[in-house]
C-alpha atoms as a PDB file:
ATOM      1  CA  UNK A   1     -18.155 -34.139 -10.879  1.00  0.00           C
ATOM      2  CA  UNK A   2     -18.515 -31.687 -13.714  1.00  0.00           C
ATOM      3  CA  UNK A   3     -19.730 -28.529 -11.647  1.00  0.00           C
ATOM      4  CA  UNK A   4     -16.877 -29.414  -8.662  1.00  0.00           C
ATOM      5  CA  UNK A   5     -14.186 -29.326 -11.014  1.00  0.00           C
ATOM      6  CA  UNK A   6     -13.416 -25.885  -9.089  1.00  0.00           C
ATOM      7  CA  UNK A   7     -12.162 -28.362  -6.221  1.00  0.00           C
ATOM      8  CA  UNK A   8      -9.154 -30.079  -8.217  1.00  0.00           C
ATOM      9  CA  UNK A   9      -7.527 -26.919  -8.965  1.00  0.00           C
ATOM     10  CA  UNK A  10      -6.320 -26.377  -4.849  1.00  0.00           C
ATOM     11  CA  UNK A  11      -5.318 -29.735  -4.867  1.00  0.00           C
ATOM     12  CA  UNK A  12      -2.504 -29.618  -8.137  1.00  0.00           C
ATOM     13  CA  UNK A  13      -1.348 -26.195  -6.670  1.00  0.00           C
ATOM     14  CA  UNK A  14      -0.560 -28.307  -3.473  1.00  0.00           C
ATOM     15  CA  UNK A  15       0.073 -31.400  -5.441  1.00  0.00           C
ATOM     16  CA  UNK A  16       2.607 -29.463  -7.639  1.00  0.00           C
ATOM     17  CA  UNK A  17       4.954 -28.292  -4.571  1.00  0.00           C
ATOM     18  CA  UNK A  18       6.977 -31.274  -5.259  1.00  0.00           C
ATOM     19  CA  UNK A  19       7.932 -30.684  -8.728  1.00  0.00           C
ATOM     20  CA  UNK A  20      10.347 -27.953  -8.223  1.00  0.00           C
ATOM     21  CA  UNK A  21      12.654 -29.998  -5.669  1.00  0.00           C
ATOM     22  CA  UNK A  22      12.519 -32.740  -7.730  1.00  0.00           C
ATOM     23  CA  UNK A  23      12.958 -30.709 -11.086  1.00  0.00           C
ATOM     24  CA  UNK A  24      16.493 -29.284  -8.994  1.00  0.00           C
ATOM     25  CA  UNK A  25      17.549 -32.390  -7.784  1.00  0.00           C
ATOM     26  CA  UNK A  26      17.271 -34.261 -11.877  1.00  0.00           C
ATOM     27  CA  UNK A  27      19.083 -31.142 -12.997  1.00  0.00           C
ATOM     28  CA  UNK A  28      21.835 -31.836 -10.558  1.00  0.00           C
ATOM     29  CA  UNK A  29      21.587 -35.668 -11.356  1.00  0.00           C
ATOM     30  CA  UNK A  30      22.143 -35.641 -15.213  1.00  0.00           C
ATOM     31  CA  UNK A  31      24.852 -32.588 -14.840  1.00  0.00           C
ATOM     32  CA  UNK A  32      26.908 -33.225 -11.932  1.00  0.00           C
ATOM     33  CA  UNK A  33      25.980 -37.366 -11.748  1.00  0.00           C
ATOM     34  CA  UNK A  34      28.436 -40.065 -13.064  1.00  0.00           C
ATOM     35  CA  UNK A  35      26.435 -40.463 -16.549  1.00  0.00           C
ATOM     36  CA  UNK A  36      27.605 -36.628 -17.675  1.00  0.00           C
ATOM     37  CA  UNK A  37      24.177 -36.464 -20.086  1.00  0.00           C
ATOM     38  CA  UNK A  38      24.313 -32.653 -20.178  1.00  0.00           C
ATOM     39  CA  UNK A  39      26.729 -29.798 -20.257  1.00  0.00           C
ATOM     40  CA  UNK A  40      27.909 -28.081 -17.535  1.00  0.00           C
ATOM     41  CA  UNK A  41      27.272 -24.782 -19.651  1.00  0.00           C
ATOM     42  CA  UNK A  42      23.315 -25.575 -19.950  1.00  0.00           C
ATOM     43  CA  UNK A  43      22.660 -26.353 -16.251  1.00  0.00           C
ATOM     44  CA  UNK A  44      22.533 -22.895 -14.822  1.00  0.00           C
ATOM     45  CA  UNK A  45      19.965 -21.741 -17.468  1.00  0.00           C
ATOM     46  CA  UNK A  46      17.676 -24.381 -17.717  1.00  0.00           C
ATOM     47  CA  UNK A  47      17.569 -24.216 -13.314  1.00  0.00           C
ATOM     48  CA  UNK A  48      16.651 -20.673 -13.875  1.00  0.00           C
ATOM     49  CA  UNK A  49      13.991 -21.434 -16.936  1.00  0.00           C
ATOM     50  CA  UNK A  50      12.816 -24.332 -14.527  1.00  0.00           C
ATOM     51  CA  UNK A  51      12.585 -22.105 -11.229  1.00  0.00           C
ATOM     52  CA  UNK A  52      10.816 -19.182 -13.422  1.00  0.00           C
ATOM     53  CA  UNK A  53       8.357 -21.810 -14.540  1.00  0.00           C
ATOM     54  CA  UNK A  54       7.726 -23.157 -11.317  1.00  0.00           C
ATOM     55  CA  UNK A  55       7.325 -19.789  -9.722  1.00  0.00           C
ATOM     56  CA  UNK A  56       4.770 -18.912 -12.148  1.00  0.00           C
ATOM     57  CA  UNK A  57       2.912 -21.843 -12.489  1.00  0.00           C
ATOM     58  CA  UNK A  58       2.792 -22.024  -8.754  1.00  0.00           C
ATOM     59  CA  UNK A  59       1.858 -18.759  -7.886  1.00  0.00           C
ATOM     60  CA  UNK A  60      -0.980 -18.746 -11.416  1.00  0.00           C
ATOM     61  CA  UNK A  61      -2.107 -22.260  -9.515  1.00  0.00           C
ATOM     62  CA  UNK A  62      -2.430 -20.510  -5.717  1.00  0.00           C
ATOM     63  CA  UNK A  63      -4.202 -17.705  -7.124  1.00  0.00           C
ATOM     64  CA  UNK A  64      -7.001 -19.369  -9.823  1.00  0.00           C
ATOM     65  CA  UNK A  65      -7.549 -21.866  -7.083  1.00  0.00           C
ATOM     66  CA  UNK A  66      -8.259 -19.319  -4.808  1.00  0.00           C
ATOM     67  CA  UNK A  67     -10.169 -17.296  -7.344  1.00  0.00           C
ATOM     68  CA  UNK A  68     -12.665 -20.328  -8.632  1.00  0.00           C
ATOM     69  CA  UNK A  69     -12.977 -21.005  -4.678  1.00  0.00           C
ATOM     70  CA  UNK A  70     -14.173 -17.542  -3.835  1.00  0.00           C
ATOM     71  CA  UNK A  71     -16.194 -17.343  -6.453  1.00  0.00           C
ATOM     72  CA  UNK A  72     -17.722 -20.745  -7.003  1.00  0.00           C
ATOM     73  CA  UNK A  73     -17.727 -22.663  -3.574  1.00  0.00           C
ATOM     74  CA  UNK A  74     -19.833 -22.208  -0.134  1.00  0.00           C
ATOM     75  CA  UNK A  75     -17.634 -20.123   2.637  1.00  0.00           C
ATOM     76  CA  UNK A  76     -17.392 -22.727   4.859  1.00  0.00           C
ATOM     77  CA  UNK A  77     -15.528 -25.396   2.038  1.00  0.00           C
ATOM     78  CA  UNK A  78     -13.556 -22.521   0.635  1.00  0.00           C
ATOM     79  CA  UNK A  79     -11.688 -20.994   3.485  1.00  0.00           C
ATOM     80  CA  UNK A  80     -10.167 -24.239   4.656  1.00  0.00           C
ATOM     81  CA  UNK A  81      -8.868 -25.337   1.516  1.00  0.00           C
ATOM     82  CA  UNK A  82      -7.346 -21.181   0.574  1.00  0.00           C
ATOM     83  CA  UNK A  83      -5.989 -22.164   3.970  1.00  0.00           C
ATOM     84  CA  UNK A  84      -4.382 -25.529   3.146  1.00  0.00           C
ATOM     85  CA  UNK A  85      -3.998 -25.657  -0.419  1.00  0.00           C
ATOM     86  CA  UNK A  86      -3.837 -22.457  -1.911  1.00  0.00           C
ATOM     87  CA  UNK A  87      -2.103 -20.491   0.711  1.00  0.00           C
ATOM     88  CA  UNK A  88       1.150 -22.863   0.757  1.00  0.00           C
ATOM     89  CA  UNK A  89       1.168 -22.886  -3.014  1.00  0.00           C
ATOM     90  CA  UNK A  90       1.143 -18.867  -3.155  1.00  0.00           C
ATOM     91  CA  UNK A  91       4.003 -18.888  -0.517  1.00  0.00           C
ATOM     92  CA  UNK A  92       5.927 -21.582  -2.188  1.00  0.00           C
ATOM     93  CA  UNK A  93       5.506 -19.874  -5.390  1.00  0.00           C
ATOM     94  CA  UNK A  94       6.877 -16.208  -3.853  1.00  0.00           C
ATOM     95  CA  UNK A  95       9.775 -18.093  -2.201  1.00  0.00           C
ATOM     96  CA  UNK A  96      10.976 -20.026  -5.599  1.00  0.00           C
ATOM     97  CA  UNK A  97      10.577 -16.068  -7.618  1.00  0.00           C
ATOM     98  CA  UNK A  98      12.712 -14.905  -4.529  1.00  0.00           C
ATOM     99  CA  UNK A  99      15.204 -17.724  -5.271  1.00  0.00           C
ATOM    100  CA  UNK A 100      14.985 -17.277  -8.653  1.00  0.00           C
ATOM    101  CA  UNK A 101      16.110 -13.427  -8.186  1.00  0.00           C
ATOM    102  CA  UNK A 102      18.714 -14.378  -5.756  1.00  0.00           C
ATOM    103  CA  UNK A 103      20.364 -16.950  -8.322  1.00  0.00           C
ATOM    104  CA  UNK A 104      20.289 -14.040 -11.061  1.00  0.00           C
ATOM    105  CA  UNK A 105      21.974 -11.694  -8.868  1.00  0.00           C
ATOM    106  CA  UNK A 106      24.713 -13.766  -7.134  1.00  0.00           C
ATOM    107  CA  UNK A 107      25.678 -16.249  -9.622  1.00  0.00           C
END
């Protein structure tokens, strides 16, 4: 397992496209919910610190995966899993940076 630890990396930047919805959806929760636990005040800046962080880490996940695959795996593993692993993280990660601009601009 040591020298296929190149492998793992595709699968958290896939694994980690469900962190941002649910990340959005707890920020709603505790601001908007019944219980009141934060400020109305902090919940438009931490969404934007959240949505920056998940665009980054996202997009950094997409891209090393793809990078280590390239550079450390056979042709024939590493084009199916830029395909279904890195790929969607890379898009994912360039639509929450476009939402992220969008929120700066409008709101």
């Amino acid at each position: 397992m040591k020298g296929k630890v190149h492998l793992l990396l595709p699968a958290a930047a896939v694994l980690f496209q469900a962190v941002p919805p649910l990340f959005l959806r707890y920020m709603s929760a505790i601001t908007y919910g019944p219980s009141h636990a934060a400020h109305a005040a902090w919940e438009r800046p931490l969404s934007l610190l959240g949505m920056a962080g998940c665009a980054a880490l996202s997009l950094f996940l997409g891209a090393a995966g793809a990078y280590f695959l390239l550079t450390r795996s056979r042709r024939f593993v590493a084009a199916p899993l830029i395909l279904c692993c890195c790929f969607p993280a890379l898009l994912a990660g360039a639509g929450y940076l476009h939402a992220l601009l969008v929120f700066l601009t409008l709101l």
